[in-house]
PDB file of N, CA and C in Angstrom:
ATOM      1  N   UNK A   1     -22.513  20.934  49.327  1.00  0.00           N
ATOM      2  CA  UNK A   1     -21.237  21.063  49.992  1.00  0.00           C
ATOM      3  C   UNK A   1     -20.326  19.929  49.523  1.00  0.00           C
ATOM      4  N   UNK A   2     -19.229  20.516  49.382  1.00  0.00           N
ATOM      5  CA  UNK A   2     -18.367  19.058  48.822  1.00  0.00           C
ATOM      6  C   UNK A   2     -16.722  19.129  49.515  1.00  0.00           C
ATOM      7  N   UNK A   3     -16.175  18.279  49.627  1.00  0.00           N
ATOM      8  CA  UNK A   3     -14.978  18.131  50.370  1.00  0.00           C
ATOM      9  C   UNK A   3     -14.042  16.867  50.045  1.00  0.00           C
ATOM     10  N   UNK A   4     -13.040  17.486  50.217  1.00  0.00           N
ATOM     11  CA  UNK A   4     -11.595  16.564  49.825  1.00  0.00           C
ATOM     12  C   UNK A   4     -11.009  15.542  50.899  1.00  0.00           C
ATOM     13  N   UNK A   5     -11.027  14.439  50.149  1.00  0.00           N
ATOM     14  CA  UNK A   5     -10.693  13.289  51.171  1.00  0.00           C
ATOM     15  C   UNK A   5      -9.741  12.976  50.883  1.00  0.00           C
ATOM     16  N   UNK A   6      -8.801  12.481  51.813  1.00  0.00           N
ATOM     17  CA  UNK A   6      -7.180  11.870  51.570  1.00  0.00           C
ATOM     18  C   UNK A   6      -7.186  10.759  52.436  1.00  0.00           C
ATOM     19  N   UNK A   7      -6.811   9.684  51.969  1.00  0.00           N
ATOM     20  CA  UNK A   7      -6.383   8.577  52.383  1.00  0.00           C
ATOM     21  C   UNK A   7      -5.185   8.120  52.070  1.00  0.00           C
ATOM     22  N   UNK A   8      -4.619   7.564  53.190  1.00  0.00           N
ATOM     23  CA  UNK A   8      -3.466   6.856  53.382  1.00  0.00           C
ATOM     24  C   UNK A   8      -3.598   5.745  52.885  1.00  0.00           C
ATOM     25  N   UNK A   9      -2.696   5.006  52.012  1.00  0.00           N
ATOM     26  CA  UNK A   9      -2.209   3.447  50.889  1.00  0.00           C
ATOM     27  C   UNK A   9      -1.435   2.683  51.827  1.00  0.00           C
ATOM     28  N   UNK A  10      -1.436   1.980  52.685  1.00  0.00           N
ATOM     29  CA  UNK A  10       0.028   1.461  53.100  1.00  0.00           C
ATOM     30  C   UNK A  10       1.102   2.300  52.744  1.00  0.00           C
ATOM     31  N   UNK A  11       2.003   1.661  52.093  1.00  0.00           N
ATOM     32  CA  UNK A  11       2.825   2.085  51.311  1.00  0.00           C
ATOM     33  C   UNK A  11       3.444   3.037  50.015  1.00  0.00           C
ATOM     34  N   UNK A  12       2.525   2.605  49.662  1.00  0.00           N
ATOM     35  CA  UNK A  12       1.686   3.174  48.103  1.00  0.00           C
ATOM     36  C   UNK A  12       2.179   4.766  47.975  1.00  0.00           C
ATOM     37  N   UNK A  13       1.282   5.374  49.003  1.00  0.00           N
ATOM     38  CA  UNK A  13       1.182   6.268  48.670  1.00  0.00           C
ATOM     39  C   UNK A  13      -0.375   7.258  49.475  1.00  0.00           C
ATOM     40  N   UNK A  14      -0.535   8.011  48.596  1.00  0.00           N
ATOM     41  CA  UNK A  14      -2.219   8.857  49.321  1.00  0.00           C
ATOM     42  C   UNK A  14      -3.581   8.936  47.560  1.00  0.00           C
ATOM     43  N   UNK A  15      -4.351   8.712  48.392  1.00  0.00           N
ATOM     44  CA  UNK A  15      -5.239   8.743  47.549  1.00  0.00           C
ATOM     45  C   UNK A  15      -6.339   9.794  48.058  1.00  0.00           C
ATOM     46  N   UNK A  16      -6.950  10.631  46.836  1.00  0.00           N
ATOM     47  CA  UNK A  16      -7.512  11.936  47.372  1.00  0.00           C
ATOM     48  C   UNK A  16      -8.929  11.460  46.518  1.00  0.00           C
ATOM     49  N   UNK A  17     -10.334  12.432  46.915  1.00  0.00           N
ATOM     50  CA  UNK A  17     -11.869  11.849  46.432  1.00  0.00           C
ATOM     51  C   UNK A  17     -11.984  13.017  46.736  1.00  0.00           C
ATOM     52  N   UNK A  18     -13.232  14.053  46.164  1.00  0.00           N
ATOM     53  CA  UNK A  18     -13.794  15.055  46.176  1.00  0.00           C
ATOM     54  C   UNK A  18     -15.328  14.318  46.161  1.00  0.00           C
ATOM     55  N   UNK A  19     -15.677  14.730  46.958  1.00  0.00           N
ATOM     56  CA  UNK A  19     -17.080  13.888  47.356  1.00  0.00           C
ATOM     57  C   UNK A  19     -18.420  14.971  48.008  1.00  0.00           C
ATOM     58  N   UNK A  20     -19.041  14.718  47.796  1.00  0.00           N
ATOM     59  CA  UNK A  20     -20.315  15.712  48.223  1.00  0.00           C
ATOM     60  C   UNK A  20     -20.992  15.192  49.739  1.00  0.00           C
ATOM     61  N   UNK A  21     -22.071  15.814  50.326  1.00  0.00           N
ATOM     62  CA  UNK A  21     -22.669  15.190  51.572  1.00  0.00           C
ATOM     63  C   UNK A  21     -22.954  13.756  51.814  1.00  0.00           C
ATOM     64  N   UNK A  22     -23.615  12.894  50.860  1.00  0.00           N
ATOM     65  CA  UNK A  22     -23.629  12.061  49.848  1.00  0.00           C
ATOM     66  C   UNK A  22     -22.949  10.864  49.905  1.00  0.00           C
ATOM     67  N   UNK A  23     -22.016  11.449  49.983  1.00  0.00           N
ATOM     68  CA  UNK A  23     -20.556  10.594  49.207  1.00  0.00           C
ATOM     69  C   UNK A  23     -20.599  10.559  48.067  1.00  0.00           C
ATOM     70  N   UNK A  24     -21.314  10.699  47.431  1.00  0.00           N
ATOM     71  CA  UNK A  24     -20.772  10.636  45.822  1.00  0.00           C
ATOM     72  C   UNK A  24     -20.086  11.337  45.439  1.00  0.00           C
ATOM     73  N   UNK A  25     -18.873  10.419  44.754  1.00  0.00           N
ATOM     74  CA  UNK A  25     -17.468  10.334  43.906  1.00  0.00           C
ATOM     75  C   UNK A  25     -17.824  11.369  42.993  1.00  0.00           C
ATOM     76  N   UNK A  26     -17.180  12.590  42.951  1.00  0.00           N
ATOM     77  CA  UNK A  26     -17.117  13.831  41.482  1.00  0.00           C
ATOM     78  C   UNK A  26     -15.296  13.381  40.886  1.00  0.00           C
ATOM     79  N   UNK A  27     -15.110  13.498  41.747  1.00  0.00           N
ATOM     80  CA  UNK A  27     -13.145  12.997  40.996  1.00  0.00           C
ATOM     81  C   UNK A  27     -12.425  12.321  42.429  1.00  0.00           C
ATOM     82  N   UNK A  28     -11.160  11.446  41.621  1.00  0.00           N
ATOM     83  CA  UNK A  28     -10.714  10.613  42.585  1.00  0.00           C
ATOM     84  C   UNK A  28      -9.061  11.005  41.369  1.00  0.00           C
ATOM     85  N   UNK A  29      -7.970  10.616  42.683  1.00  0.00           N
ATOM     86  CA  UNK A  29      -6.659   9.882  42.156  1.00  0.00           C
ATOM     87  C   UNK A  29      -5.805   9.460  43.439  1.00  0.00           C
ATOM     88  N   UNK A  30      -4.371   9.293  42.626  1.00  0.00           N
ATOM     89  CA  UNK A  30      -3.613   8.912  43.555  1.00  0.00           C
ATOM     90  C   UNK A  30      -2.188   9.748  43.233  1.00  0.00           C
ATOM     91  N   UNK A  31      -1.501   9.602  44.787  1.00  0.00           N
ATOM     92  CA  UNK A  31      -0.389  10.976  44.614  1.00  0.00           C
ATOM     93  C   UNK A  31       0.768   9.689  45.346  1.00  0.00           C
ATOM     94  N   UNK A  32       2.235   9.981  45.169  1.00  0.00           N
ATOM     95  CA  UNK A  32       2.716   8.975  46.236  1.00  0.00           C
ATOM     96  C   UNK A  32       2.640  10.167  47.508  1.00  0.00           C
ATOM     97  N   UNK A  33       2.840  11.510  47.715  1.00  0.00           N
ATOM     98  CA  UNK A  33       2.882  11.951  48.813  1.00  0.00           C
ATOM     99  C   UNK A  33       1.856  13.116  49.176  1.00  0.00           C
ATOM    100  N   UNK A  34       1.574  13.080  50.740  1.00  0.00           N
ATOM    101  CA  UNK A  34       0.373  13.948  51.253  1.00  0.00           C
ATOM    102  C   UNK A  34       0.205  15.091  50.667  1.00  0.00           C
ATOM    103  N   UNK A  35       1.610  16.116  50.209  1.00  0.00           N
ATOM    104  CA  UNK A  35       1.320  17.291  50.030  1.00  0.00           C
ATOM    105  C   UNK A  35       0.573  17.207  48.747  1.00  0.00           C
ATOM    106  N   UNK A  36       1.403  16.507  47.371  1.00  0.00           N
ATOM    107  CA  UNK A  36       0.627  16.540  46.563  1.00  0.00           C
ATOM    108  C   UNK A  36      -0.703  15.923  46.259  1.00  0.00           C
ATOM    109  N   UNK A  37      -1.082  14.577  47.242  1.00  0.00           N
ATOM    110  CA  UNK A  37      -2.926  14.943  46.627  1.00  0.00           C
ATOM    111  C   UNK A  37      -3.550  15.641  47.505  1.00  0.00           C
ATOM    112  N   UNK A  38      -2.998  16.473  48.303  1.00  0.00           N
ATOM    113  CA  UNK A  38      -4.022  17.742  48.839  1.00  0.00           C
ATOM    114  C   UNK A  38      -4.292  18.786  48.050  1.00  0.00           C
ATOM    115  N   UNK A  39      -2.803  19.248  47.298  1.00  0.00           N
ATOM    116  CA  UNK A  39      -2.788  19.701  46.130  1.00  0.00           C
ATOM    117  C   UNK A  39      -3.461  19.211  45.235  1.00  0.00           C
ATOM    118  N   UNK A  40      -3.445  18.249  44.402  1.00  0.00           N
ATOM    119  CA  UNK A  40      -4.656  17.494  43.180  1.00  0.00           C
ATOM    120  C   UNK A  40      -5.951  17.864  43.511  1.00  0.00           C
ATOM    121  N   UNK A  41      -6.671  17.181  44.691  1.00  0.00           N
ATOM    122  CA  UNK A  41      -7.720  17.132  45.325  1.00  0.00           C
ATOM    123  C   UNK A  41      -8.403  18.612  45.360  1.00  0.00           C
ATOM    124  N   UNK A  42      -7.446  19.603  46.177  1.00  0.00           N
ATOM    125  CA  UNK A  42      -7.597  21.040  45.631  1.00  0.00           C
ATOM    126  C   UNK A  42      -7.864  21.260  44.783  1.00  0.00           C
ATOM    127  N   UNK A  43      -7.219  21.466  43.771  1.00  0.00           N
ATOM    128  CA  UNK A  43      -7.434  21.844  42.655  1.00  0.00           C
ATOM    129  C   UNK A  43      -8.656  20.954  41.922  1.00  0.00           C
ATOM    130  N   UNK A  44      -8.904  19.856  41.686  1.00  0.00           N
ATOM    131  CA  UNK A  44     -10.224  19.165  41.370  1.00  0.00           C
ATOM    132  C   UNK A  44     -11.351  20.140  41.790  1.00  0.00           C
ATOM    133  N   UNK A  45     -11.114  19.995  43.362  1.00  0.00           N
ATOM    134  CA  UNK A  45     -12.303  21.049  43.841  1.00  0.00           C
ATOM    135  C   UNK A  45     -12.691  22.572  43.157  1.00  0.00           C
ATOM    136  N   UNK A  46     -11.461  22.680  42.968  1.00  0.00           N
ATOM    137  CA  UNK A  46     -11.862  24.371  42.300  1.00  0.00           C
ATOM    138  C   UNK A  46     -12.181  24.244  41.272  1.00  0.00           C
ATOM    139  N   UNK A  47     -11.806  23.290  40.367  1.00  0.00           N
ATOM    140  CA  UNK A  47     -11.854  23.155  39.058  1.00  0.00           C
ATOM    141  C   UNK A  47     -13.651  22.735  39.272  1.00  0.00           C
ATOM    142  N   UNK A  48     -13.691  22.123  39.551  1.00  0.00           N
ATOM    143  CA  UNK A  48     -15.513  21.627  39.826  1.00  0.00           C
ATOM    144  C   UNK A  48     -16.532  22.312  40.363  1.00  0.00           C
ATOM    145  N   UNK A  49     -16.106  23.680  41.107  1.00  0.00           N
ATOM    146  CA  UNK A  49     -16.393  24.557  41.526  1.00  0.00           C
ATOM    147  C   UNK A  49     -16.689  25.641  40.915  1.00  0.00           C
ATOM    148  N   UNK A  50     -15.687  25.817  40.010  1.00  0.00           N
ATOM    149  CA  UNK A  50     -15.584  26.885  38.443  1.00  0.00           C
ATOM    150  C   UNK A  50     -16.260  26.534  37.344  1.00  0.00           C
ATOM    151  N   UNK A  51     -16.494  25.402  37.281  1.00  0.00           N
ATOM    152  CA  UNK A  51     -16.943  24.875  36.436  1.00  0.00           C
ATOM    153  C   UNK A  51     -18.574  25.087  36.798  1.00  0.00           C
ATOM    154  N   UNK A  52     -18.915  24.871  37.745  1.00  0.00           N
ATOM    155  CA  UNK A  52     -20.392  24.730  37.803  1.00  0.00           C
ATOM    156  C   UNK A  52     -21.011  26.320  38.142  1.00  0.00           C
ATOM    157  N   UNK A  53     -20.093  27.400  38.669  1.00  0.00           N
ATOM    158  CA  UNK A  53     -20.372  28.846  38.590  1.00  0.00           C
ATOM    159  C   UNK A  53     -20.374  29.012  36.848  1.00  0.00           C
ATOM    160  N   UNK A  54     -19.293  28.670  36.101  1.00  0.00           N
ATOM    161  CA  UNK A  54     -19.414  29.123  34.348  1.00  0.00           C
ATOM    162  C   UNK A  54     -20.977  28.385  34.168  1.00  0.00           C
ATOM    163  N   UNK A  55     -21.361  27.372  34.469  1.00  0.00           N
ATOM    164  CA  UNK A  55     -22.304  26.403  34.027  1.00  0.00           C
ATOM    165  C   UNK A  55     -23.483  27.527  33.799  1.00  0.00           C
ATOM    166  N   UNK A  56     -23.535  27.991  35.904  1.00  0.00           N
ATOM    167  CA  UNK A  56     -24.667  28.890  36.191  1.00  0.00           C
ATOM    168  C   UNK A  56     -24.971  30.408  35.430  1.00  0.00           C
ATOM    169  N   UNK A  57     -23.471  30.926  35.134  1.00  0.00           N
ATOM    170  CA  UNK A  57     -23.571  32.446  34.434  1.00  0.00           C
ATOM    171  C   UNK A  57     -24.233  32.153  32.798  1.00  0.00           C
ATOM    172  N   UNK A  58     -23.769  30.554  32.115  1.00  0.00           N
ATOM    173  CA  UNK A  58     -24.185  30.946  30.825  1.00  0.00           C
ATOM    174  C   UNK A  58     -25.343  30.318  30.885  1.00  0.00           C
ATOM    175  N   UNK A  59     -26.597  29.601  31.403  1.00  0.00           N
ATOM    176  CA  UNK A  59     -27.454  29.523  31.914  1.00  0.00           C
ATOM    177  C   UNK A  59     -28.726  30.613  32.085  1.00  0.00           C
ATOM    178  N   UNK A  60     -28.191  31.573  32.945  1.00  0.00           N
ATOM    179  CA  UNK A  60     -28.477  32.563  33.237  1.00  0.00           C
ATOM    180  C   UNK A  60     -28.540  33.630  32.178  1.00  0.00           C
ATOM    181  N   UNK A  61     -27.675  33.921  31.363  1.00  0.00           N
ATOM    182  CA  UNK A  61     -27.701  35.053  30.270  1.00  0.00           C
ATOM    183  C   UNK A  61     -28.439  34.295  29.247  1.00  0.00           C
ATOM    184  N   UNK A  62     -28.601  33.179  28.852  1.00  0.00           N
ATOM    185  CA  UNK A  62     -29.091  32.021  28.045  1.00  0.00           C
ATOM    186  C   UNK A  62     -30.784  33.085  27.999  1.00  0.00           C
ATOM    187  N   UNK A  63     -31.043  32.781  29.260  1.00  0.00           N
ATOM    188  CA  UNK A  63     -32.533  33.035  29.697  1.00  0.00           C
ATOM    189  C   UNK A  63     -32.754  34.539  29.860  1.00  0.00           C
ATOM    190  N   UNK A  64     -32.116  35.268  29.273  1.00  0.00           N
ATOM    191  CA  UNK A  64     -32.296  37.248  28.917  1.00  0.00           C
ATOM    192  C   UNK A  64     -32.549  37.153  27.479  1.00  0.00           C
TER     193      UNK A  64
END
């Protein structure tokens, strides 16, 4: 299971982590505003998500 974290910078800005049960760090950045690293963070997730379904399909046909 993995999930998107957003944190507030002071000032700065927001900083987003895609992190597993774990905590371990898969991708991290920084946005100056909320909408966009929910957006980033999103998209990381899917992207890491897609990525590891392509991983599993060519894997899988690998072994036919």
């Amino acid at each position: 299971m993995f999930e998107v974290i957003l944190t507030r910078r002071k000032r700065f800005g927001w900083r987003w982590q895609v992190c597993d049960q774990s905590g371990k760090k898969f991708a991290d950045g920084f946005e100056r505003t909320r909408p966009s690293a929910k957006y980033h963070g999103e998209r990381a997730l899917f992207f890491l998500l897609s990525q590891a379904h392509l991983r599993n399909r060519l894997a899988t046909s690998s072994e036919d």
